[in-house]
Protein backbone atom coordinates (compact mmCIF):
# COMPACT_ATOMS: atom_id res chain seq x y z
CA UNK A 1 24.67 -0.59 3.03
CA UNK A 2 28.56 -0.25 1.87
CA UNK A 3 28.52 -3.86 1.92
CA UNK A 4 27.14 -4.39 -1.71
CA UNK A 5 29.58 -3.97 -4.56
CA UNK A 6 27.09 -5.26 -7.10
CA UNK A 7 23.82 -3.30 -8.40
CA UNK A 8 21.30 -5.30 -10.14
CA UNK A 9 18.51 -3.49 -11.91
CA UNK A 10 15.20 -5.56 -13.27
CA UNK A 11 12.41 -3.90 -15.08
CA UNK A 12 9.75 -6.63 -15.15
CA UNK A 13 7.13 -7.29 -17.73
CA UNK A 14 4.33 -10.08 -17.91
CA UNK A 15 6.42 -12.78 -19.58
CA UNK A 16 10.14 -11.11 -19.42
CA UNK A 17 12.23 -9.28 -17.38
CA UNK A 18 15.36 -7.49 -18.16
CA UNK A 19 18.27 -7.66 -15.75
CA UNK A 20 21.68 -4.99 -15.93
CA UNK A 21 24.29 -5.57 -13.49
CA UNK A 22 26.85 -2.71 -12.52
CA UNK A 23 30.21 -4.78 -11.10
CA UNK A 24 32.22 -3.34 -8.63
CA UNK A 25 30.42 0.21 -8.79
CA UNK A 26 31.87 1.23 -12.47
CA UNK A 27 28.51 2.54 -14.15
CA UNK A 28 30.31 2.55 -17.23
CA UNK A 29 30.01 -0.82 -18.40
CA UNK A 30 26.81 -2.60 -17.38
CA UNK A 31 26.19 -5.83 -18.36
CA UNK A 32 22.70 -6.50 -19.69
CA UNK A 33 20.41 -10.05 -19.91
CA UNK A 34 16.67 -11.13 -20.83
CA UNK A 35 15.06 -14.01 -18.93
CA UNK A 36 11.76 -15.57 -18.75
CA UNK A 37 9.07 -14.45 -15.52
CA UNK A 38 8.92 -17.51 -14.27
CA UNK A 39 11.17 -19.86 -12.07
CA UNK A 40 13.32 -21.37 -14.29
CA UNK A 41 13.90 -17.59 -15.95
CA UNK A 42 14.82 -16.75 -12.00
CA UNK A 43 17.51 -19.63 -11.68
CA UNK A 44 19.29 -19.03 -14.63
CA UNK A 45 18.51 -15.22 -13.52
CA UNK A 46 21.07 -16.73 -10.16
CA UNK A 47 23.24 -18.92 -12.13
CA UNK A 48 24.21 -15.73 -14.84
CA UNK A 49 24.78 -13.46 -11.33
CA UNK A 50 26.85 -15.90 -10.02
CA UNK A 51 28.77 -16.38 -12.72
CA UNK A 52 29.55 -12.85 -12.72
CA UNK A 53 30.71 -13.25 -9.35
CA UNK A 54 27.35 -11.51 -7.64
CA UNK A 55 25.99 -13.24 -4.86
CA UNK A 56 23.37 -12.37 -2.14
CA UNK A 57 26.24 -10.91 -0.13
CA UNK A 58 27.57 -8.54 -1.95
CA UNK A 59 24.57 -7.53 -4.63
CA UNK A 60 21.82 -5.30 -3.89
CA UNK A 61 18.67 -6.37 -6.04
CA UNK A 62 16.77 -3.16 -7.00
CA UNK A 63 12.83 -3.39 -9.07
CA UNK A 64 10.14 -1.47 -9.37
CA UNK A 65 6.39 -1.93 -7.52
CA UNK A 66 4.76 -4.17 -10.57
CA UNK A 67 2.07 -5.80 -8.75
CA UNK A 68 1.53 -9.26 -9.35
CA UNK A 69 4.43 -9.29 -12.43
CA UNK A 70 7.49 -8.84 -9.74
CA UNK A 71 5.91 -11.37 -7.26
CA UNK A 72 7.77 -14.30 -8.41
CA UNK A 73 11.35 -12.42 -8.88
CA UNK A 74 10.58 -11.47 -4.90
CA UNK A 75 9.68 -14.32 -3.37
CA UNK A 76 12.52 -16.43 -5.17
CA UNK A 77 15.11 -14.14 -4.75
CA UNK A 78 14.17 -13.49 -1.46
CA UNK A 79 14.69 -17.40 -1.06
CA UNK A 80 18.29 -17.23 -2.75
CA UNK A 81 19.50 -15.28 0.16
CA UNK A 82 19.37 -12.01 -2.13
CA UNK A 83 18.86 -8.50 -0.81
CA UNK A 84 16.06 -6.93 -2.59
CA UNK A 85 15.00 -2.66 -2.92
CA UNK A 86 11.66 -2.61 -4.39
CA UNK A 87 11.03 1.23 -5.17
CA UNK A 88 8.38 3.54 -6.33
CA UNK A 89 8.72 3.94 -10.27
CA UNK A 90 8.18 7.37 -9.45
CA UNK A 91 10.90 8.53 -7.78
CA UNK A 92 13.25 6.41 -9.53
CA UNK A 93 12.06 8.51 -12.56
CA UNK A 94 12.50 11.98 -10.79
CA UNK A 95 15.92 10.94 -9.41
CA UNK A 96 17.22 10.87 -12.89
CA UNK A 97 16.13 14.20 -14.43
CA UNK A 98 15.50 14.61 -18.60
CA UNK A 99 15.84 11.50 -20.36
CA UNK A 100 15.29 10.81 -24.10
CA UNK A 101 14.30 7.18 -25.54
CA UNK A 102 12.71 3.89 -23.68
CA UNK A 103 13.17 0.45 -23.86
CA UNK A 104 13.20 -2.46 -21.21
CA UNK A 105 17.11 -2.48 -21.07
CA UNK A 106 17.50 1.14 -20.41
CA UNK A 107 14.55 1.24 -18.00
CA UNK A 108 16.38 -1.68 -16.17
CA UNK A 109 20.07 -0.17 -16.48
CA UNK A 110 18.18 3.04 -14.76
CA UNK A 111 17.13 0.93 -12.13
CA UNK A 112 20.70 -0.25 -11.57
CA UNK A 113 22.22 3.23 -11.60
CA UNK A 114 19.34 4.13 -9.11
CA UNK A 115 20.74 1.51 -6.68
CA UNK A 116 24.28 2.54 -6.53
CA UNK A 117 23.31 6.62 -6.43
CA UNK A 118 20.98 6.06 -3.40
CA UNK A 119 22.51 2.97 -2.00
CA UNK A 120 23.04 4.58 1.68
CA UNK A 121 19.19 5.15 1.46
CA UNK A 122 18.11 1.81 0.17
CA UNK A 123 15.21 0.35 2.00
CA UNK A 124 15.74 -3.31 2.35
CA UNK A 125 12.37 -5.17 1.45
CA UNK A 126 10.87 -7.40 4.02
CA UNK A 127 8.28 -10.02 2.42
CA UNK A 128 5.18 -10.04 4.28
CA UNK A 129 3.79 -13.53 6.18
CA UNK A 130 2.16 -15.78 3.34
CA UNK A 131 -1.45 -15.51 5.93
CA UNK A 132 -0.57 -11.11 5.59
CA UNK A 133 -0.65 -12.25 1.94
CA UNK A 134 -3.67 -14.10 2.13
CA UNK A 135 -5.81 -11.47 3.81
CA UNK A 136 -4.43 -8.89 1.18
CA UNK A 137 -6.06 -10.94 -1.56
CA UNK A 138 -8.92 -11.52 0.12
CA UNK A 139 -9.44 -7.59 0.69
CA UNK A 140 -8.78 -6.77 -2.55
CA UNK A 141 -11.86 -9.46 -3.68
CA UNK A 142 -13.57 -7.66 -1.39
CA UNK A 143 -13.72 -4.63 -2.70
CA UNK A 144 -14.58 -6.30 -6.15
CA UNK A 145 -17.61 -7.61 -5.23
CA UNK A 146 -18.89 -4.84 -3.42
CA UNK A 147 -17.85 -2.86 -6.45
CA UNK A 148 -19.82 -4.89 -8.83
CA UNK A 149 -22.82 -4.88 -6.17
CA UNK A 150 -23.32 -1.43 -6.16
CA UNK A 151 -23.09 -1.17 -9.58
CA UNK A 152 -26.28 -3.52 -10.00
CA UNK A 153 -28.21 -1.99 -7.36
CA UNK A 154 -26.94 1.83 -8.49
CA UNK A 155 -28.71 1.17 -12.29
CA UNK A 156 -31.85 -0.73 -10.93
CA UNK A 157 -31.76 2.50 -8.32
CA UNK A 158 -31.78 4.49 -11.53
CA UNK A 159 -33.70 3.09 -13.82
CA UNK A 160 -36.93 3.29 -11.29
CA UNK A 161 -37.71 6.35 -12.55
CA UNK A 162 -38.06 6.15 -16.13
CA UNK A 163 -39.24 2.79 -16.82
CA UNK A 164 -40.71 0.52 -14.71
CA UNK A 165 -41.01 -2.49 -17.00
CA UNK A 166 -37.19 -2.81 -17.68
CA UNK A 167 -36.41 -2.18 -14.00
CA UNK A 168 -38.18 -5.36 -13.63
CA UNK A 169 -36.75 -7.52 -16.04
CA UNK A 170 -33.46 -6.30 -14.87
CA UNK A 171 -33.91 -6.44 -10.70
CA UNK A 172 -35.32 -10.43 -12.12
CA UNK A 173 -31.68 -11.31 -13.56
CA UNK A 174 -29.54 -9.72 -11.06
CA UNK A 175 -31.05 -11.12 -7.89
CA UNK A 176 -29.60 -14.75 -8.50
CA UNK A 177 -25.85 -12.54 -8.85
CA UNK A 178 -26.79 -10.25 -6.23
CA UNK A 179 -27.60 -13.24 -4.34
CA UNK A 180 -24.26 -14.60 -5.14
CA UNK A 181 -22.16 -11.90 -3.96
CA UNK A 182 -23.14 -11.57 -0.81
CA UNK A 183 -23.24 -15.31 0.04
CA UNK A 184 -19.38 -14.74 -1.18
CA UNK A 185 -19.15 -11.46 0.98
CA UNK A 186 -20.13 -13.84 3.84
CA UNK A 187 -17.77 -16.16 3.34
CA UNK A 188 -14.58 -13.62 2.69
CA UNK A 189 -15.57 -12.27 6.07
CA UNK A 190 -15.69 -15.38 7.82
CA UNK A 191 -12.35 -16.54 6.10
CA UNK A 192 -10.90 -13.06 7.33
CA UNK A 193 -11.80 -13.33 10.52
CA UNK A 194 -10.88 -17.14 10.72
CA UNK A 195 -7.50 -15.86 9.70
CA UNK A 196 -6.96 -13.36 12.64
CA UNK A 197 -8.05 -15.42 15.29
CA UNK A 198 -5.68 -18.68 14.18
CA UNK A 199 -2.87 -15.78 14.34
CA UNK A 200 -1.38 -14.63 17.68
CA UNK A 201 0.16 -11.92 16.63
CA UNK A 202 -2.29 -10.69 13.84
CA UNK A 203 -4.78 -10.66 17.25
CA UNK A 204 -2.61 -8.89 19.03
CA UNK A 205 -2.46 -5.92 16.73
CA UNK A 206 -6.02 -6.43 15.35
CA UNK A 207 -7.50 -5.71 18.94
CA UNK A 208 -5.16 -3.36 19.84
CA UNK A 209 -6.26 -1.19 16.46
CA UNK A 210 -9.78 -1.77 16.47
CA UNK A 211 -9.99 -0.78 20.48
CA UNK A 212 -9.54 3.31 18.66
CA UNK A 213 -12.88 4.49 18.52
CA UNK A 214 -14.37 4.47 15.05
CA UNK A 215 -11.77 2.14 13.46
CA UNK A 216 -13.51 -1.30 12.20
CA UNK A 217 -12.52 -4.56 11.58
CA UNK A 218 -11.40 -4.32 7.48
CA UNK A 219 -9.55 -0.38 8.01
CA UNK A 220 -7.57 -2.80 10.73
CA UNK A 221 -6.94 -5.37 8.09
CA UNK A 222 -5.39 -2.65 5.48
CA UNK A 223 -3.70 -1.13 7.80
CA UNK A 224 -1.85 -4.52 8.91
CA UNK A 225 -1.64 -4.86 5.14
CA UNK A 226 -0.04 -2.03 4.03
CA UNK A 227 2.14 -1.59 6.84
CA UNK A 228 3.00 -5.43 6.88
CA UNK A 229 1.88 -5.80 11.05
CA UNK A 230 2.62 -2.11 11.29
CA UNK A 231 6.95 -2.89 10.72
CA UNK A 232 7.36 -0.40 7.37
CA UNK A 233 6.86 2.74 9.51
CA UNK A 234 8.82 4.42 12.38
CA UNK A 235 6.34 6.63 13.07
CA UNK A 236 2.74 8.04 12.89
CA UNK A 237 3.99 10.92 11.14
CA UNK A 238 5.40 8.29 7.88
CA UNK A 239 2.50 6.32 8.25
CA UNK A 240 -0.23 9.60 7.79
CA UNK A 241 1.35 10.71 5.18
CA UNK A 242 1.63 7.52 3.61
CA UNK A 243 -1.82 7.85 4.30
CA UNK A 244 -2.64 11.56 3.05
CA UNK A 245 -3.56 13.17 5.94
CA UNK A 246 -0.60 15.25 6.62
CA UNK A 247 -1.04 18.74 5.43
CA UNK A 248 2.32 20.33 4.04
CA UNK A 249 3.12 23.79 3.45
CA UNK A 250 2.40 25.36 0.12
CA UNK A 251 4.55 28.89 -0.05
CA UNK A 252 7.32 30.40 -2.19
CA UNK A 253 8.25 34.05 -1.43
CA UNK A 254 5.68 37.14 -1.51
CA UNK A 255 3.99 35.65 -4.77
CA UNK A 256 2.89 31.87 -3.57
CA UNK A 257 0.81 31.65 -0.09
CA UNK A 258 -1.31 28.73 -0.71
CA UNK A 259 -2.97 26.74 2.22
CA UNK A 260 -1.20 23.86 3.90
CA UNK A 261 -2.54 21.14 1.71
CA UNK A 262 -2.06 17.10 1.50
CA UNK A 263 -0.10 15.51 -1.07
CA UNK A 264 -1.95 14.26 -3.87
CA UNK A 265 0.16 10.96 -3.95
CA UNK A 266 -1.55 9.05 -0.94
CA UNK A 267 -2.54 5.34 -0.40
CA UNK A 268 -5.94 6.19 -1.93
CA UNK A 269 -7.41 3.32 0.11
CA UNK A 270 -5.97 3.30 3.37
CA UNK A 271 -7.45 7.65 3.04
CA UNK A 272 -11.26 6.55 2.14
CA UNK A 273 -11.48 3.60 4.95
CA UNK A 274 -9.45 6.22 7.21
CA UNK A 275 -12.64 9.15 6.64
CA UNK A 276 -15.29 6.85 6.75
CA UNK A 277 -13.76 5.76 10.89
CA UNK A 278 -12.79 9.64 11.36
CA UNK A 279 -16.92 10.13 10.47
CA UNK A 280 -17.70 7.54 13.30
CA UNK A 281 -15.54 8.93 15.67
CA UNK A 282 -16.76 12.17 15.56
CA UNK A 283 -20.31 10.66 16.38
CA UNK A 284 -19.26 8.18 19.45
CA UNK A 285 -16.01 9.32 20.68
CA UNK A 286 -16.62 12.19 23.15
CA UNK A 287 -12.97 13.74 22.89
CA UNK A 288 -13.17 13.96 18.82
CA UNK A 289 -17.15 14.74 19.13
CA UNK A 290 -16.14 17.93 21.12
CA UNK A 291 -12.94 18.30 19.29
CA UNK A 292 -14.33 19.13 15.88
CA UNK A 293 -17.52 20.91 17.29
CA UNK A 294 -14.92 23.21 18.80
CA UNK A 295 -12.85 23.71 15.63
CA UNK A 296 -15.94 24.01 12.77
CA UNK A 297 -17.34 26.51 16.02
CA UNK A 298 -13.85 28.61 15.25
CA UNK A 299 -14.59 28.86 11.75
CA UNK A 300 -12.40 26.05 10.52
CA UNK A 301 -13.43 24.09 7.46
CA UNK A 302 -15.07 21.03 8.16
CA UNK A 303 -12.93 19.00 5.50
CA UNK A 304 -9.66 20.12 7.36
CA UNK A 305 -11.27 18.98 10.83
CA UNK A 306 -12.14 16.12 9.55
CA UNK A 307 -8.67 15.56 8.02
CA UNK A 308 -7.25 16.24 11.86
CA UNK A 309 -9.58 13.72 13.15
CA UNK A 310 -7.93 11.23 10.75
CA UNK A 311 -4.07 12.18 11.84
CA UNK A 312 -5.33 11.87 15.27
CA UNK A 313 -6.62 8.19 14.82
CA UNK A 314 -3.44 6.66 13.11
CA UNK A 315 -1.55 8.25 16.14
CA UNK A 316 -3.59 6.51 17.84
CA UNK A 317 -3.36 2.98 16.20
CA UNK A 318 0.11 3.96 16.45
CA UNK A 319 0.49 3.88 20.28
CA UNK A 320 -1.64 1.53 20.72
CA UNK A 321 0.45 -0.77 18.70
CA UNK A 322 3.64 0.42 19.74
CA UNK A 323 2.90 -0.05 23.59
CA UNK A 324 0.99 -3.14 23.74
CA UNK A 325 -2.21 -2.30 25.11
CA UNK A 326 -5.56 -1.36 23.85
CA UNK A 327 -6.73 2.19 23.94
CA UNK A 328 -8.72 4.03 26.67
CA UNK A 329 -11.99 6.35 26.12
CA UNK A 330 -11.27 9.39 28.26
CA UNK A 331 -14.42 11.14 29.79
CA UNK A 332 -15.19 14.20 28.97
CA UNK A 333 -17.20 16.16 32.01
């Protein structure tokens, strides 16, 4: 990482971003600029750095996850040969304690300052394959419509009880959307799995992840996702607690012994598809089956077997993935 001797911070809004360059490491006088969040905003973003003498060599790029807002400073800086950090906005706001006031340029110059205090730990950001993209957009419209479905079916569910006539009217007017949705439903899942078969590698680790017992085809497809084909994480540990399913200790001299508990900040998603495969498991794998028997027999809470049951299956994925092959059902006599 001692190769950059540029830090570029960018806080990024819907139609702006603010940019603050630290030259040469001297924190004391940054150098701010506004630009427009779009691609000509980006190019005279590059023509200002390299003006200033900071190229993709020598400049480490650090933002903030935005979502869709930072998409097109990524993929366009990613294209001018720039090297890009893009953090949690959490811990670049515990890293730098107390602070008073808030603005765009400040949040940006924090950004920068981030960068050159945590350089040597700076995770270089690796864009995922436009079809990795694809899917993720796809799974995310996924979950929308089978949001919404519920929804409809949940008050027509509800309204049953109390009166009949409305229930009527309303089950008339939804079943043309209802209707709707799942043709759509239909076609994201043919789309998806259009995608992974075209793919060699996105096969590969497809079948090699959904060969675990209990883990279906669209927990494979979050997983590839969020772990971009399973490159962002050295290990099963990283990736379960990425995950929230790895219990930490909760204890501070004679006054504090809490339980081992998991860390509230968890890829909510990835943890609910995760429990609903650790459920299956349980019910078809004979190793888990007699697993959490055992532990619930030994007085264990169920939640916490449970939560075992899902460490157990990304370790799984994990070897599976990391050794090639697909994963064996051992007998239990």
């Amino acid at each position: 990482m001692n190769k950059f001797k540029h830090f570029l911070g960018i806080d990024v809004s819907k139609e702006f971003f603010d940019a603050v360059l630290i030259l040469e490491g001297k924190k004391e006088h940054p150098v701010h600029n506004q630009f427009i969040n779009n691609y000509k905003g980006i190019r005279a973003l590059v023509k200002w750095l390299r003006d200033m003498g900071a190229t993709g060599e020598n400049t480490l790029v650090c933002l903030e996850h935005t979502g869709m807002y930072g998409k097109l400073i990524i993929k366009y800086l990613i294209g001018f040969s720039f090297s890009l950090w893009v953090e949690m906005s959490l811990r670049i706001i515990k890293s730098i304690g107390i602070q008073r006031g808030k603005n765009d340029k400040i949040d940006a110059e924090r950004i920068a300052f981030y960068a050159l205090k945590n350089v040597e730990s700076a995770v270089i950001y690796r864009a995922p394959r436009q079809v990795v993209d694809k899917i993720r957009t796809l799974l995310s419209l996924r979950d929308k419509l089978t949001t919404n479905k519920l929804r409809l079916l949940q008050y027509d569910n509800e309204m049953v009880d109390f009166d009949k006539e409305l229930t009527k009217i309303s089950t008339k007017f939804n079943k043309n959307t209802l209707a709707g949705i799942n043709k759509d439903l239909l076609s994201i899942e043919k789309q998806l799995d259009k995608f992974i078969k075209e793919d060699e590698n996105l096969n590969k680790i497809f079948n090699q992840a959904t060969s675990v017992t209990g883990v279906g085809k669209i927990t494979a497809l979050y997983l590839i996702c969020f772990t971009n084909e399973f490159t962002m994480y050295s290990n099963p540990r990283q990736l379960a607690c990425y995950a929230g399913v790895v219990p930490f200790e909760h204890t501070s001299g004679k006054s504090i012994k809490g339980r081992a508990k998991v860390h509230y900040m968890a890829n909510k998603t990835l943890k609910k598809h995760l429990h609903l495969c650790a459920m299956a498991a349980t019910n078809y794998d004979p190793e888990i089956k007699q697993y959490y028997q055992r532990k619930v027999e030994e007085g264990k809470s169920k939640m916490l077997v449970m939560n075992n049951v899902r460490n157990k299956l990304i370790h799984r994925i994990c070897s599976c993935i990391k050794n090639e092959k697909l994963f064996e059902v051992k007998k239990i006599e």
